[in-house]
C-alpha atoms as a PDB file:
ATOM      1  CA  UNK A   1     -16.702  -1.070   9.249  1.00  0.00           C
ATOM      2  CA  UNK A   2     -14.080  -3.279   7.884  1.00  0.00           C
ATOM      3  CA  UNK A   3     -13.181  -5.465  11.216  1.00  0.00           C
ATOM      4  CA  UNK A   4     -14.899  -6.563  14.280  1.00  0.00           C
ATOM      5  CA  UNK A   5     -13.509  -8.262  17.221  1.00  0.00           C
ATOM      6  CA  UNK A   6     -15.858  -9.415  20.471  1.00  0.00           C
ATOM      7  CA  UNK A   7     -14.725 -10.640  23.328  1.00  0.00           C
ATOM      8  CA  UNK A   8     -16.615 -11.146  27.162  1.00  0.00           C
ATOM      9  CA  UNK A   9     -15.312  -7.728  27.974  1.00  0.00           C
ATOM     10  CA  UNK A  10     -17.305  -6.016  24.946  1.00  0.00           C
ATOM     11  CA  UNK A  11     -16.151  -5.176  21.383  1.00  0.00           C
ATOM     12  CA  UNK A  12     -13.873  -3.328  19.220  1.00  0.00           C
ATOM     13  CA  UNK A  13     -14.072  -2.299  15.402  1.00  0.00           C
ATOM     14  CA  UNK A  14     -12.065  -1.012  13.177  1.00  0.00           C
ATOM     15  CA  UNK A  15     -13.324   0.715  10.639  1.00  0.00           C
ATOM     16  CA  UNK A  16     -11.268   0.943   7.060  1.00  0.00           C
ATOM     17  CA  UNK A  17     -10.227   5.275   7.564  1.00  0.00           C
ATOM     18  CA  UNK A  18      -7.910   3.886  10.267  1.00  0.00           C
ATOM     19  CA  UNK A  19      -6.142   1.301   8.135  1.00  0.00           C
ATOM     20  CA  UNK A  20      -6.209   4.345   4.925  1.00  0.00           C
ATOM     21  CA  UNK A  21      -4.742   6.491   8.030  1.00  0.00           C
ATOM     22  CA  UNK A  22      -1.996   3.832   8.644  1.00  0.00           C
ATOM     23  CA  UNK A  23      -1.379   3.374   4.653  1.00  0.00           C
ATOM     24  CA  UNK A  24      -1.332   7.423   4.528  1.00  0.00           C
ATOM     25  CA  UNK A  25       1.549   7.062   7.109  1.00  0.00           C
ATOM     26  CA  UNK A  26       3.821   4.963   5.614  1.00  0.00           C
ATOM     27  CA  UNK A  27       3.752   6.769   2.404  1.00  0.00           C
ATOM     28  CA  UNK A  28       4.887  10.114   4.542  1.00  0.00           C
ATOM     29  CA  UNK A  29       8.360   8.727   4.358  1.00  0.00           C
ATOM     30  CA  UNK A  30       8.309   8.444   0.905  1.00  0.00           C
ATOM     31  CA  UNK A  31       6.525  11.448  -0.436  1.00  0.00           C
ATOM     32  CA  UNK A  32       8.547  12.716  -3.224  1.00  0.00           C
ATOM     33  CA  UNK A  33       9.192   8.934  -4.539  1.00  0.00           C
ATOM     34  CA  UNK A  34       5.947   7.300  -4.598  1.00  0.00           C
ATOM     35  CA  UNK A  35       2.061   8.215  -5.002  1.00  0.00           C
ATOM     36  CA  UNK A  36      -0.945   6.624  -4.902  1.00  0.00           C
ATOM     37  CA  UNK A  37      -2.493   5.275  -8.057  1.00  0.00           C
ATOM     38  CA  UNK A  38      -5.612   3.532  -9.680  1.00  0.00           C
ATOM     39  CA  UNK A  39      -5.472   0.689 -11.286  1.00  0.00           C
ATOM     40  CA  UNK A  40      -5.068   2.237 -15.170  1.00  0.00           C
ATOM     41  CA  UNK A  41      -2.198   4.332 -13.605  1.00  0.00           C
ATOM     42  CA  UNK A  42      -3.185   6.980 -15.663  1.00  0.00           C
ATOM     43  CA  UNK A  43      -3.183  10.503 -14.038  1.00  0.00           C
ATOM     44  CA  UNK A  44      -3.588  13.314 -16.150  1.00  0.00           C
ATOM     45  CA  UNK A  45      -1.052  15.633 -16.989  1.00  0.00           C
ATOM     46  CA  UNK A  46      -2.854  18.715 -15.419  1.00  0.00           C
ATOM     47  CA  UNK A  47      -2.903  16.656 -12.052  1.00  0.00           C
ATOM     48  CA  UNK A  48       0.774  15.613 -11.984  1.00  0.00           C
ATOM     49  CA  UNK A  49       1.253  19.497 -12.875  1.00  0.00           C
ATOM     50  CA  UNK A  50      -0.779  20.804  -9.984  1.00  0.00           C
ATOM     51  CA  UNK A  51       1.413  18.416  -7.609  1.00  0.00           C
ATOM     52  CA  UNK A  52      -2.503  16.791  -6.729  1.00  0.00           C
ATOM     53  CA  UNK A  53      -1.689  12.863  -7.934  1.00  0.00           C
ATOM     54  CA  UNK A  54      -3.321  11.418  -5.560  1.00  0.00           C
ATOM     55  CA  UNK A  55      -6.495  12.611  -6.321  1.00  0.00           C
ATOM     56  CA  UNK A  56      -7.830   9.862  -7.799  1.00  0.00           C
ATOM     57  CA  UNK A  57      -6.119   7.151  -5.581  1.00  0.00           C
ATOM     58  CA  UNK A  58      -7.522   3.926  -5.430  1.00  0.00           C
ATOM     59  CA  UNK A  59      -6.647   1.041  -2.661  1.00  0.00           C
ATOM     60  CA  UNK A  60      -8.423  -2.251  -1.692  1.00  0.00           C
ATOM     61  CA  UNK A  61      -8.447  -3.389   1.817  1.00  0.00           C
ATOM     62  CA  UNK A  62     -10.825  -6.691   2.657  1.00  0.00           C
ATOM     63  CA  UNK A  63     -10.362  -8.394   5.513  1.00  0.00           C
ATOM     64  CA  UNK A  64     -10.665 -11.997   4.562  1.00  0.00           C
ATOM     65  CA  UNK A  65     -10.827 -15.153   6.883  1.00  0.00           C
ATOM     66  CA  UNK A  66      -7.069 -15.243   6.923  1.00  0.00           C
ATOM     67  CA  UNK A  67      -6.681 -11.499   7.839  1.00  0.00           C
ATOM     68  CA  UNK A  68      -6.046  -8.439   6.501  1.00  0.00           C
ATOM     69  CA  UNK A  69      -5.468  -8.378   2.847  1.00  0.00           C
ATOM     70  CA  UNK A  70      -4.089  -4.558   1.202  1.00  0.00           C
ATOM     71  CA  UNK A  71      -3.664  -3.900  -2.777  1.00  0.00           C
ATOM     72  CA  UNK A  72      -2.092  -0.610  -3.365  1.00  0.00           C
ATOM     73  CA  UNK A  73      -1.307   0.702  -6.867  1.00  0.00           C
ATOM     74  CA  UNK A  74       1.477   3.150  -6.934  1.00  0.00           C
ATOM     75  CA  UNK A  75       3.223   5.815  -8.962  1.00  0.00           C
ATOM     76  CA  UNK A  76       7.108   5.996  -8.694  1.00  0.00           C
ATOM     77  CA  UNK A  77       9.202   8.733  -9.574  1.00  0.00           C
ATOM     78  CA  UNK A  78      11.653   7.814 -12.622  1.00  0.00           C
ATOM     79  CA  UNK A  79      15.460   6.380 -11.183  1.00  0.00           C
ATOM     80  CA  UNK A  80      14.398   5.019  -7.722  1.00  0.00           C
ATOM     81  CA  UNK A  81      14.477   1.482  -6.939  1.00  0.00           C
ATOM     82  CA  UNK A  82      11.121  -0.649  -7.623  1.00  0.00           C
ATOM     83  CA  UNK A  83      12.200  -3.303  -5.187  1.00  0.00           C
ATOM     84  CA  UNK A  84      13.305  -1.261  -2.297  1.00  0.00           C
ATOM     85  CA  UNK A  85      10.363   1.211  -2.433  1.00  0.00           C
ATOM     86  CA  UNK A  86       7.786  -1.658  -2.856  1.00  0.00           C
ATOM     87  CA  UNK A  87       9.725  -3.451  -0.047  1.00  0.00           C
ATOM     88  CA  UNK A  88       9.643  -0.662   2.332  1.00  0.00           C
ATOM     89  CA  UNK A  89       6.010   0.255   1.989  1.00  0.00           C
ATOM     90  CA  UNK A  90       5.162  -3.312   2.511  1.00  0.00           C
ATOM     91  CA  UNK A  91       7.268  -3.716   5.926  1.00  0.00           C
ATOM     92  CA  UNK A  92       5.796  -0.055   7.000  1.00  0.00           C
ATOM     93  CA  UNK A  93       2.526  -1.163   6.839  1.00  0.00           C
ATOM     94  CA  UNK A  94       2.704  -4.590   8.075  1.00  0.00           C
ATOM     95  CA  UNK A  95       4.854  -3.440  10.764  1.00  0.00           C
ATOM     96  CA  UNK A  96       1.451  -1.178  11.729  1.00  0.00           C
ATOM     97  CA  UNK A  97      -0.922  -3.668  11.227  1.00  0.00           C
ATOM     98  CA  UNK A  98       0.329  -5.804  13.267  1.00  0.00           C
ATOM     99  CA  UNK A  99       2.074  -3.945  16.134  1.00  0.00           C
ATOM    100  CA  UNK A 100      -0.371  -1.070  16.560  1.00  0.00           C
ATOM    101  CA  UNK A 101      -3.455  -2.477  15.284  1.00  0.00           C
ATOM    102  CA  UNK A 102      -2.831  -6.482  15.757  1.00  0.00           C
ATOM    103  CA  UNK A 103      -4.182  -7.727  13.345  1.00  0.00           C
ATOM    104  CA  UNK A 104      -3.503 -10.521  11.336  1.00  0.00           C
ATOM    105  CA  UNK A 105      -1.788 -10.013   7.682  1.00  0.00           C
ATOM    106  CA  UNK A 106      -3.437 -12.067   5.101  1.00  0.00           C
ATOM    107  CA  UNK A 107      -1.453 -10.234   2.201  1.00  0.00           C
ATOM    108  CA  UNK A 108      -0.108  -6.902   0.886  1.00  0.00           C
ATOM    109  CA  UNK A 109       0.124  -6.045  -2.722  1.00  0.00           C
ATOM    110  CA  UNK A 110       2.166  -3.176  -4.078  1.00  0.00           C
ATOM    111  CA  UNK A 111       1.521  -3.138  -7.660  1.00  0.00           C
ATOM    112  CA  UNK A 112       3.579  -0.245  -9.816  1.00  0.00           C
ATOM    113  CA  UNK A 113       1.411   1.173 -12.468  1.00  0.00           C
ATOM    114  CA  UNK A 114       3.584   4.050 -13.922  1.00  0.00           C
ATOM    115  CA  UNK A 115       7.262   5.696 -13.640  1.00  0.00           C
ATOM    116  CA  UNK A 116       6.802   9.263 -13.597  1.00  0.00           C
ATOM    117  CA  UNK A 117       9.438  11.752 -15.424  1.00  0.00           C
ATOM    118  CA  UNK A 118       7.950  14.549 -17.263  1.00  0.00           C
ATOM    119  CA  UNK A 119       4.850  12.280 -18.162  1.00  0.00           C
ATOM    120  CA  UNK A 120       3.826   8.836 -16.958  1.00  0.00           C
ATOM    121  CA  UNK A 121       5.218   5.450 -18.616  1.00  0.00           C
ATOM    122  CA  UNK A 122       2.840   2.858 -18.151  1.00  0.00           C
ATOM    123  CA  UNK A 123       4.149  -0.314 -15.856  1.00  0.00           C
ATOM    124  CA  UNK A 124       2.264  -3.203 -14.249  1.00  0.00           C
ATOM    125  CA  UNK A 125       4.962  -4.205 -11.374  1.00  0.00           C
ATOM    126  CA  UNK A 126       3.270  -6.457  -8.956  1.00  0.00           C
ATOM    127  CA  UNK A 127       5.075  -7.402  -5.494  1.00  0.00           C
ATOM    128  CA  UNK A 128       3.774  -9.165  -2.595  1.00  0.00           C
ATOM    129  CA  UNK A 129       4.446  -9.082   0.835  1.00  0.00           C
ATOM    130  CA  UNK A 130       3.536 -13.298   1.544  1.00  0.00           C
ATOM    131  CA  UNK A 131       6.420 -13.580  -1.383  1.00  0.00           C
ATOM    132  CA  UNK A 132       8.991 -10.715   0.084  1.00  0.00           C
ATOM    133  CA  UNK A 133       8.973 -12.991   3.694  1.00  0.00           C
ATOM    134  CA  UNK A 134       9.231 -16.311   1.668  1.00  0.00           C
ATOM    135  CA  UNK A 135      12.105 -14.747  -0.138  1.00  0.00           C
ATOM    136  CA  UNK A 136      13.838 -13.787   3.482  1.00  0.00           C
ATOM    137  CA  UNK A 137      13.217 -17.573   4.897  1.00  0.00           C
ATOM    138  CA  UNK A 138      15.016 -18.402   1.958  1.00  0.00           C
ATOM    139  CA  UNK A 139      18.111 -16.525   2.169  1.00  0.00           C
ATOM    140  CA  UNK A 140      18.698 -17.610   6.258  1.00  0.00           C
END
């Protein structure tokens, strides 16, 4: 169980499949651009051959006393733009969090591991979503 909320009226948990289920979502829209990762961002060659990346995916979701803190690392396909992939998974998912699940956002990290063409070029691209909205405050 990842979160637990009671109230008078009784209790509700969430348990971390949903929030995976959410993540799962948002990368729907992106499916031939981005993949889940682990940390190395090494996949083997057989895997990215079979089409099965994700196979050994890893993601960290805590829930921490400030709310809901998500590190994804990610695979992107060679030519497509780090910032506005990174920047669209982030707003997907917080969008979810917080509208469908409401829950509080401590911080979502999108860290780029490889660049996939015919093999995978190792990166380490880290974004953050508590940056991305300080960013936006700063350009109104």
């Amino acid at each position: 169980m990842l979160h637990r909320e009671v109230n008078r009226y009784g209790a509700i948990s969430i348990d971390r499949a949903v929030v995976d289920g959410w993540i799962d979502q948002v990368f729907a829209a992106h499916r031939d651009k981005v993949w889940l990762a682990h940390y190395r961002g090494t996949v083997s060659d057989v895997m990215i051959r079979i089409g099965n990346i994700d196979a050994l995916a890893e993601s960290d979701v805590l829930f921490t006393e400030k709310g809901l803190f998500v590190r994804l690392y990610i695979v992107l396909r060679f030519g497509c733009s780090i910032r506005e992939v990174t920047t669209d998974l982030m707003d997907g998912l917080a969008d979810y969090l917080t509208n469908y699940l409401e829950l509080p956002i401590d911080n979502i990290e999108v860290i780029v591991t490889g660049m996939l063409s015919k093999n995978i070029a190792k990166r380490h691209v880290k974004k953050d979503y508590r940056s991305l909205l300080n960013s936006r405050a700063g350009l109104r």
